[in-house]
C-alpha atoms as a PDB file:
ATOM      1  CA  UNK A   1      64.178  83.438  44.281  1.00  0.00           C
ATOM      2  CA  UNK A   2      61.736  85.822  44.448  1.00  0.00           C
ATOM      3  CA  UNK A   3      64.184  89.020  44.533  1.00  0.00           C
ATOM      4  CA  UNK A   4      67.076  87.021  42.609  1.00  0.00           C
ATOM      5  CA  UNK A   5      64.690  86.374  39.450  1.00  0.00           C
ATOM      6  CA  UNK A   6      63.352  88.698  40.237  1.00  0.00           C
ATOM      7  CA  UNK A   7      59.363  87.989  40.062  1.00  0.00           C
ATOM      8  CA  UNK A   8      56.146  89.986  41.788  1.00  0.00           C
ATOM      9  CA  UNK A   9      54.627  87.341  41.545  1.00  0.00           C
ATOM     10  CA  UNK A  10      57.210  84.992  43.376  1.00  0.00           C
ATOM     11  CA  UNK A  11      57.376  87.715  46.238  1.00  0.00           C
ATOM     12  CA  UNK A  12      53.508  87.568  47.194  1.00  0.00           C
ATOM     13  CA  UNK A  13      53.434  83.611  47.311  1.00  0.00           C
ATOM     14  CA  UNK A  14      57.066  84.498  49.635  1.00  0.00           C
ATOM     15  CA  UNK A  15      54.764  87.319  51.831  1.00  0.00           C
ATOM     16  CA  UNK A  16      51.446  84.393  51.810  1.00  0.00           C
ATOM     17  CA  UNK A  17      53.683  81.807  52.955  1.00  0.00           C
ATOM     18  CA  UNK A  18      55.484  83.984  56.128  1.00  0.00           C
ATOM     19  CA  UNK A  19      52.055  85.251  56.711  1.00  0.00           C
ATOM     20  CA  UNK A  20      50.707  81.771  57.223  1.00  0.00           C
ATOM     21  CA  UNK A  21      53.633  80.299  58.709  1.00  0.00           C
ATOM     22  CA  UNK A  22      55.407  83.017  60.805  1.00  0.00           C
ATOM     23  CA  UNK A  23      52.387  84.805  62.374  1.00  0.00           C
ATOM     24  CA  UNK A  24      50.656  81.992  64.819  1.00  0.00           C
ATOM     25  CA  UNK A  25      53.354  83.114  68.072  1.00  0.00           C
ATOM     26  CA  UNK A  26      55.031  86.382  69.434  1.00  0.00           C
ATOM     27  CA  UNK A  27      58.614  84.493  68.301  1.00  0.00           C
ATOM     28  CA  UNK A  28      57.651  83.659  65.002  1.00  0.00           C
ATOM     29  CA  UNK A  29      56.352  87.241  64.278  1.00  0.00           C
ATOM     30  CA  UNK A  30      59.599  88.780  65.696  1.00  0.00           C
ATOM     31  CA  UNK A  31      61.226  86.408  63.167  1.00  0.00           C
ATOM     32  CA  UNK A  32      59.532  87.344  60.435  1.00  0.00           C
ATOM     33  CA  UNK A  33      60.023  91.240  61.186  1.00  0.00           C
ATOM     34  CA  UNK A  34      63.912  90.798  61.611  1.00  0.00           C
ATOM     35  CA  UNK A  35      63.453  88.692  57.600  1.00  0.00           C
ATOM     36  CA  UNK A  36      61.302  91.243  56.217  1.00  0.00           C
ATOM     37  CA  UNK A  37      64.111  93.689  57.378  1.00  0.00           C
ATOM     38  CA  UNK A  38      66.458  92.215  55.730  1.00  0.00           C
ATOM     39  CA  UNK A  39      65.206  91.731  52.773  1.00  0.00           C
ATOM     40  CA  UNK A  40      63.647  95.655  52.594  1.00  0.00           C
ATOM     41  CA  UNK A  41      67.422  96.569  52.936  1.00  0.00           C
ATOM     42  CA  UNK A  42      68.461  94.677  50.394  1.00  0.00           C
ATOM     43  CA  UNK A  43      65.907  95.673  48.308  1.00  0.00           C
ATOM     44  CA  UNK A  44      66.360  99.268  49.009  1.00  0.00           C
ATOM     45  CA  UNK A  45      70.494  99.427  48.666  1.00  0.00           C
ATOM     46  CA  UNK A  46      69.761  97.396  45.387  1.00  0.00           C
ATOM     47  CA  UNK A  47      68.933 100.164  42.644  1.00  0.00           C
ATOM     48  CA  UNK A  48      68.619  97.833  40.107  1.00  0.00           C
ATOM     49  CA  UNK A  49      65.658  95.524  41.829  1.00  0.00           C
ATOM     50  CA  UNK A  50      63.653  98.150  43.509  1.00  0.00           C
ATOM     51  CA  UNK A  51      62.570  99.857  40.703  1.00  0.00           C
ATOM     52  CA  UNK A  52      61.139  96.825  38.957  1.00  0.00           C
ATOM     53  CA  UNK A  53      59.516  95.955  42.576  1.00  0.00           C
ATOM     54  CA  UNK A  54      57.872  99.719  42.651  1.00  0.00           C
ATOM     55  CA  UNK A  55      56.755  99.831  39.279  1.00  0.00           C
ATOM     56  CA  UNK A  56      54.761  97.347  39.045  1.00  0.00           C
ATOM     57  CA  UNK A  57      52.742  98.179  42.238  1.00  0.00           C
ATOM     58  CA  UNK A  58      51.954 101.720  40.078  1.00  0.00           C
ATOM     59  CA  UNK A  59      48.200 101.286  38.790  1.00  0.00           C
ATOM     60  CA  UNK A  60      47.854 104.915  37.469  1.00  0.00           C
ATOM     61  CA  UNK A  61      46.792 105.162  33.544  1.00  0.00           C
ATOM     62  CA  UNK A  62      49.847 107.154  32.644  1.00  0.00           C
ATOM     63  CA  UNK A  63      52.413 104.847  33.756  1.00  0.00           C
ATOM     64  CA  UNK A  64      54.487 103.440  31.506  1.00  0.00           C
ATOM     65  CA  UNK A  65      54.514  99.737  33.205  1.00  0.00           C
ATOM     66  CA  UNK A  66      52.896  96.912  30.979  1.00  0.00           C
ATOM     67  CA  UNK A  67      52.209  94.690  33.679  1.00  0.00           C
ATOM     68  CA  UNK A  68      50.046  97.252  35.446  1.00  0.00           C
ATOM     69  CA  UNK A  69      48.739  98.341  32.413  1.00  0.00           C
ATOM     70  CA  UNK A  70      47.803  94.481  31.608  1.00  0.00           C
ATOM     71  CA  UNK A  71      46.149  93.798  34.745  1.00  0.00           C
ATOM     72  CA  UNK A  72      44.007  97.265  34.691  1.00  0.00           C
ATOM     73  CA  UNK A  73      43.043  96.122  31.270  1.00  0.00           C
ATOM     74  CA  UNK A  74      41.631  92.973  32.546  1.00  0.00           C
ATOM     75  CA  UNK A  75      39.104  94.973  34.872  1.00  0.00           C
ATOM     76  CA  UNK A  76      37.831  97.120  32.203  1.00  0.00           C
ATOM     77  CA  UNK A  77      37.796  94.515  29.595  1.00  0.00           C
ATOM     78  CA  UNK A  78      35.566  92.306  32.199  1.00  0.00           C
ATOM     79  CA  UNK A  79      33.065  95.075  32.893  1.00  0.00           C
ATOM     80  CA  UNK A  80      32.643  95.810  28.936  1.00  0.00           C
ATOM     81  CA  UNK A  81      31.595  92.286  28.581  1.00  0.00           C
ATOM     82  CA  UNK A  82      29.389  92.520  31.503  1.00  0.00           C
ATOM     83  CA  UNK A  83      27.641  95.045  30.400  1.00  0.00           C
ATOM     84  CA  UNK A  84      27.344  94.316  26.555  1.00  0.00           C
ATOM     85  CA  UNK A  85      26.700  90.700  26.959  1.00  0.00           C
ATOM     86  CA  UNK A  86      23.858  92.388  29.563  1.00  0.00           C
ATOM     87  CA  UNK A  87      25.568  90.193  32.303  1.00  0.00           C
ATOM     88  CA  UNK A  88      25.322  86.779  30.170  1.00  0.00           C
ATOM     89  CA  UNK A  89      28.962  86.754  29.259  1.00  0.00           C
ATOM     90  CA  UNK A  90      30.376  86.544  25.640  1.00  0.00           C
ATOM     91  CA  UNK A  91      30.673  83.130  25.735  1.00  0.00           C
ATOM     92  CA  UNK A  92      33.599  80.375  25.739  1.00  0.00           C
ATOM     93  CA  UNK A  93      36.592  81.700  24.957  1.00  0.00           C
ATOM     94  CA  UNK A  94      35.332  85.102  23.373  1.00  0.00           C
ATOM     95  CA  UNK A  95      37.605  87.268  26.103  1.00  0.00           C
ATOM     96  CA  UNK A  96      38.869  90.162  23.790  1.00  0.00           C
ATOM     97  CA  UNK A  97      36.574  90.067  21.191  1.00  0.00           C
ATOM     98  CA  UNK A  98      35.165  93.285  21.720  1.00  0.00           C
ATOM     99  CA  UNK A  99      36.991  96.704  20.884  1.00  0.00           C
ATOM    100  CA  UNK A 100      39.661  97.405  23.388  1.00  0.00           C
ATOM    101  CA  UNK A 101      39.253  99.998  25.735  1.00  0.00           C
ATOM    102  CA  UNK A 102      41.718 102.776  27.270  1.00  0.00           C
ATOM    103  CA  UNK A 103      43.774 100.454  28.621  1.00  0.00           C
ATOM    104  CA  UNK A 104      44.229  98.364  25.552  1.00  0.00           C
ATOM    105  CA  UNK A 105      44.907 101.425  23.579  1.00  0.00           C
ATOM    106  CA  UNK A 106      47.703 102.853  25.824  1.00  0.00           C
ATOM    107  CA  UNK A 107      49.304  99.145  25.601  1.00  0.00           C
ATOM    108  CA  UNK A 108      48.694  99.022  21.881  1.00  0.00           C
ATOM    109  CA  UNK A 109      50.619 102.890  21.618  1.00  0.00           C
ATOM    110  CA  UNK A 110      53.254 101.778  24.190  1.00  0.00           C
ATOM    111  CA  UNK A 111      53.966  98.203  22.571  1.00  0.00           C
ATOM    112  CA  UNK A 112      52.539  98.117  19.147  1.00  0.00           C
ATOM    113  CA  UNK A 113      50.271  95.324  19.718  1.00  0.00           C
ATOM    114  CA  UNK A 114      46.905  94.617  21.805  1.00  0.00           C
ATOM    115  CA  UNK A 115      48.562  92.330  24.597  1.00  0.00           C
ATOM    116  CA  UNK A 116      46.753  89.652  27.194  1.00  0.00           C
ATOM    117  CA  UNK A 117      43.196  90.642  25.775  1.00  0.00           C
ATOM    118  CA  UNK A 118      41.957  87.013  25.077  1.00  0.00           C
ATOM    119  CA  UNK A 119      43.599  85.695  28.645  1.00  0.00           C
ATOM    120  CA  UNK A 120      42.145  88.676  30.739  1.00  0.00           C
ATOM    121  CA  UNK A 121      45.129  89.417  32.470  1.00  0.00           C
ATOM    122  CA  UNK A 122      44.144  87.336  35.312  1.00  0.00           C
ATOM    123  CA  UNK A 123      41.666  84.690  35.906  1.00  0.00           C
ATOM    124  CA  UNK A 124      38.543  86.198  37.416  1.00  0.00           C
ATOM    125  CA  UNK A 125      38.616  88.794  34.631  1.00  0.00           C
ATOM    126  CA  UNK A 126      38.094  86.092  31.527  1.00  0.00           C
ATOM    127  CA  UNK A 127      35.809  83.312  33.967  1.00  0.00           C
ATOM    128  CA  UNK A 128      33.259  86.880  34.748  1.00  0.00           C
ATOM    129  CA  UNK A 129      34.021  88.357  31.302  1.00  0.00           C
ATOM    130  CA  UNK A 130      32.784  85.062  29.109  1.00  0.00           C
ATOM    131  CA  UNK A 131      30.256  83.464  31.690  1.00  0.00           C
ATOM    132  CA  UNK A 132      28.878  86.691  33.109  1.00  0.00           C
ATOM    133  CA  UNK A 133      26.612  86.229  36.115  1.00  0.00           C
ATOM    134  CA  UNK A 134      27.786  82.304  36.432  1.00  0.00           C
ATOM    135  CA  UNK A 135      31.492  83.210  35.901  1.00  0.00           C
ATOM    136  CA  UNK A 136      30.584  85.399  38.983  1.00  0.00           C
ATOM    137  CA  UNK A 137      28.755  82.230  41.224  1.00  0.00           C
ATOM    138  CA  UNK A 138      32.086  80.576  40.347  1.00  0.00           C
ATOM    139  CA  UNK A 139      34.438  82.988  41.800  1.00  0.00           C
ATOM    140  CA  UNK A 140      32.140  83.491  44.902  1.00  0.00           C
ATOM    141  CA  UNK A 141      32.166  79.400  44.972  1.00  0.00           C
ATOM    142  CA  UNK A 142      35.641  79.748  45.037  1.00  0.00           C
ATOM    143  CA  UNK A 143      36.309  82.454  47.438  1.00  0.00           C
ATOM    144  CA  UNK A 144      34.094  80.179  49.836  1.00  0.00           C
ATOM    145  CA  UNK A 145      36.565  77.004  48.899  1.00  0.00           C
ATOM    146  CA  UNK A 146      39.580  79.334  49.767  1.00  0.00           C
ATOM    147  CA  UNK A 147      38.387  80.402  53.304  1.00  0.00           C
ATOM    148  CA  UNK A 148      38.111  76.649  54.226  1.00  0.00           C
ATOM    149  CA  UNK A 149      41.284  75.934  52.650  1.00  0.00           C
ATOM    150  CA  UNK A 150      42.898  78.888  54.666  1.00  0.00           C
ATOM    151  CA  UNK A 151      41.275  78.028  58.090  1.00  0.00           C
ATOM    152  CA  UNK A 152      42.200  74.064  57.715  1.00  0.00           C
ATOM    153  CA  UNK A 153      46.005  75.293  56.805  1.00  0.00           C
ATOM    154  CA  UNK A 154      45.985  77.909  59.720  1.00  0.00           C
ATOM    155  CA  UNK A 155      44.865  74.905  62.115  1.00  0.00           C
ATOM    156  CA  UNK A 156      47.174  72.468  60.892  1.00  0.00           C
ATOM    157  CA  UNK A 157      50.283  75.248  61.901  1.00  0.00           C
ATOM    158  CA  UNK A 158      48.316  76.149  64.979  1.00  0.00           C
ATOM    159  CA  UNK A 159      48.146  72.756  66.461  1.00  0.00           C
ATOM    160  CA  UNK A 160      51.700  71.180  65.033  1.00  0.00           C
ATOM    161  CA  UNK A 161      53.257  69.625  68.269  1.00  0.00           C
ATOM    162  CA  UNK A 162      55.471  65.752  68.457  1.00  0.00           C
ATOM    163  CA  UNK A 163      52.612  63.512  68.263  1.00  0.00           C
ATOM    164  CA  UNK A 164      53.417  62.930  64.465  1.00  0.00           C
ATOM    165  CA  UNK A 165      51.591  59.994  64.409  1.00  0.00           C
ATOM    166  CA  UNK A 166      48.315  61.999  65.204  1.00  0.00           C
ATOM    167  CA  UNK A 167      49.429  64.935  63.068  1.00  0.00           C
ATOM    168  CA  UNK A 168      49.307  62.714  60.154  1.00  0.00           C
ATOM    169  CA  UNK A 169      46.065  60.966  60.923  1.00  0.00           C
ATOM    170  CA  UNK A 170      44.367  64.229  61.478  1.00  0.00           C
ATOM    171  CA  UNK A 171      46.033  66.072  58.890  1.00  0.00           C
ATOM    172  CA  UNK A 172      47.265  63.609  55.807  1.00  0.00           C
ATOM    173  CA  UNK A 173      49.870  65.080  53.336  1.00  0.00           C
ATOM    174  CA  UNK A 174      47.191  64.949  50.447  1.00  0.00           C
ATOM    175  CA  UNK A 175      45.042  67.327  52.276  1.00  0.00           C
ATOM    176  CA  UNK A 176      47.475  69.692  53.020  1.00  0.00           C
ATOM    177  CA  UNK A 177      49.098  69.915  49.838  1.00  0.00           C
ATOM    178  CA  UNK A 178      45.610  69.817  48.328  1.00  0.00           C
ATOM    179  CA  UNK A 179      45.083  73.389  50.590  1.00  0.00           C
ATOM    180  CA  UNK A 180      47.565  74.890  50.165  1.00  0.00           C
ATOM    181  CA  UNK A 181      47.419  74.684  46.230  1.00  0.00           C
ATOM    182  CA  UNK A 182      43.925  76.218  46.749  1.00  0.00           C
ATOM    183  CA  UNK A 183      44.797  79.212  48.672  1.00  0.00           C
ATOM    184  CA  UNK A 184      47.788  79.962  46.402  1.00  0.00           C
ATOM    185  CA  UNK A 185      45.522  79.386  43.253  1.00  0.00           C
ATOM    186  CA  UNK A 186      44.114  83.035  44.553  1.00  0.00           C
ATOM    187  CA  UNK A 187      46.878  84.603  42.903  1.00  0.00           C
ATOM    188  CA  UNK A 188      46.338  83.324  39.690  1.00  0.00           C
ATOM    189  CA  UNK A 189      42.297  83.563  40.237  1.00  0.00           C
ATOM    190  CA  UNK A 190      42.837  87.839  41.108  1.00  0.00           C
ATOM    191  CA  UNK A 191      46.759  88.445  40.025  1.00  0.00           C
ATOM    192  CA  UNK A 192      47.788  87.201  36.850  1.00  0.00           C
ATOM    193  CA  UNK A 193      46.538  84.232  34.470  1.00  0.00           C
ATOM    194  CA  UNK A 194      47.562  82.229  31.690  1.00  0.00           C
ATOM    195  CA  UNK A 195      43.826  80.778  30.676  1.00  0.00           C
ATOM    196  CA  UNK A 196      41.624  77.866  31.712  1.00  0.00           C
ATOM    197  CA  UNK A 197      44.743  75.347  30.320  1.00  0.00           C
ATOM    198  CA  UNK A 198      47.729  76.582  32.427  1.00  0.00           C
ATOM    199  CA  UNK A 199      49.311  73.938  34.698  1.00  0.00           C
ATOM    200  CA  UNK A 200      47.924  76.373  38.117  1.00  0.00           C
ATOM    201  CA  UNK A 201      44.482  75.597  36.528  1.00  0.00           C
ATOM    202  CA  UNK A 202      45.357  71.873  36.512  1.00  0.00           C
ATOM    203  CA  UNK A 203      46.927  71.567  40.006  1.00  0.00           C
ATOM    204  CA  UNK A 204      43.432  73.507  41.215  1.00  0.00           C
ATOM    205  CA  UNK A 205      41.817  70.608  40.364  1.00  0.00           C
ATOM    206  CA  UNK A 206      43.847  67.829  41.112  1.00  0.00           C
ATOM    207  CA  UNK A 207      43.458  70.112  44.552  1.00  0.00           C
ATOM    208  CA  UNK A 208      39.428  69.970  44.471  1.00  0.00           C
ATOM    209  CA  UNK A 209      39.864  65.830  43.801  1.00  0.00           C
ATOM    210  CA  UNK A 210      42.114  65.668  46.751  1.00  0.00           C
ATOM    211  CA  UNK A 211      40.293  67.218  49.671  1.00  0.00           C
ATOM    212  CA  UNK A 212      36.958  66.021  48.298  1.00  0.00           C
ATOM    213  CA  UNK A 213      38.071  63.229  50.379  1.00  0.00           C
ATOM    214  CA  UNK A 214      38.581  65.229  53.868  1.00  0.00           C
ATOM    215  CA  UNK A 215      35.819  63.330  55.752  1.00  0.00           C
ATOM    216  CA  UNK A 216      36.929  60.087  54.521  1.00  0.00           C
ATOM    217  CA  UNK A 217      40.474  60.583  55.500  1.00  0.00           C
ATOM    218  CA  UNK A 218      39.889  61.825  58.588  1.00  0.00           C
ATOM    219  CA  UNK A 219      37.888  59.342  59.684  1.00  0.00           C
ATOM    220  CA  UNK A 220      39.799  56.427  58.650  1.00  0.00           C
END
């Protein structure tokens, strides 16, 4: 789906999910090479896909690339607020208030229009940018939430064997579904955002419900 769309975006959950999944045995890694080949082939003898793939993993200021130019605008954008708001943030929902910066005004030149500036780009940028210090405690609370997530999903492929009976018990669909939307909700935290309202925002917390009731489910 990923190259077929074809979506950056779609590609790094693809290259999360192999990481996870494919790199726990000396087989599985070997598979996952002889994938990755393929698809690097394909990309490369397709002229019309690689480009789109390459340019949006360009991050210099003279590029012509929105997306890139988007997402650098969501770093500068946060550390303006920062610093005017004197690390208090601008408030709820005041992301792009203030004059855009470099970023904004190569955007504004290349599309005729200041784009993403109230969304951030992604969504560390706008939580940091309008809570300041406590956006910050937020996305460290989170990064500490996403480290458990990724060590209970690492276990759960580690230890998979026929005893699905135990498997279950020790590792209920809820929870792992509940993980897993957690880790992926990184991309959307530091990659690209929609806003507090998108429906990644929503599954992140049906997530937080869900394995708020680990130690209950595991020992029932």
């Amino acid at each position: 789906m990923a190259i077929f769309y074809p979506s950056l975006i779609l590609l790094l959950i693809a290259l999360v999910m192999l990481l996870l999944y494919f790199f726990t045995s000396v087989t599985r890694v070997f598979l996952s090479m002889v994938l990755a080949g393929i698809i690097g082939v394909y990309l490369i003898n397709n002229t019309e896909m690689l480009p789109y793939f390459t340019s949006r993993l360009n991050f210099t200021e003279s590029d012509k690339n929105l997306t890139a130019l988007v997402y650098l605008q969501g770093w500068q954008d946060m550390y303006t607020a920062l610093y005017e708001s004197h690390g208090f943030g601008l408030g709820f929902q005041k992301m792009g208030t203030l004059p855009p910066g470099e970023y904004g005004e190569t955007i504004y030149q290349l599309a005729g229009e200041y784009k993403n500036r109230a969304d951030g780009g992604f969504l560390a940028s706008k939580i940091i940018g309008e809570f300041g210090i406590f956006g910050i405690i937020l996305i460290h609370t989170y990064l500490y939430k996403f480290s458990n997530s990724l060590i209970y999903i690492i276990k759960y492929i580690k230890v998979q064997g026929p005893n699905k009976t135990e498997m279950m018990r020790k590792y209920p669909v809820s929870l792992i579904f509940g993980h897993s939307v957690i880790v992926m909700f990184f991309i959307e935290i530091f990659g690209r955002g929609y806003g507090y309202f998108s429906p990644g925002v929503f599954l992140f917390f049906v997530a937080i419900f869900l394995t708020s009731f680990e130690k209950q489910s595991l020992n029932s």
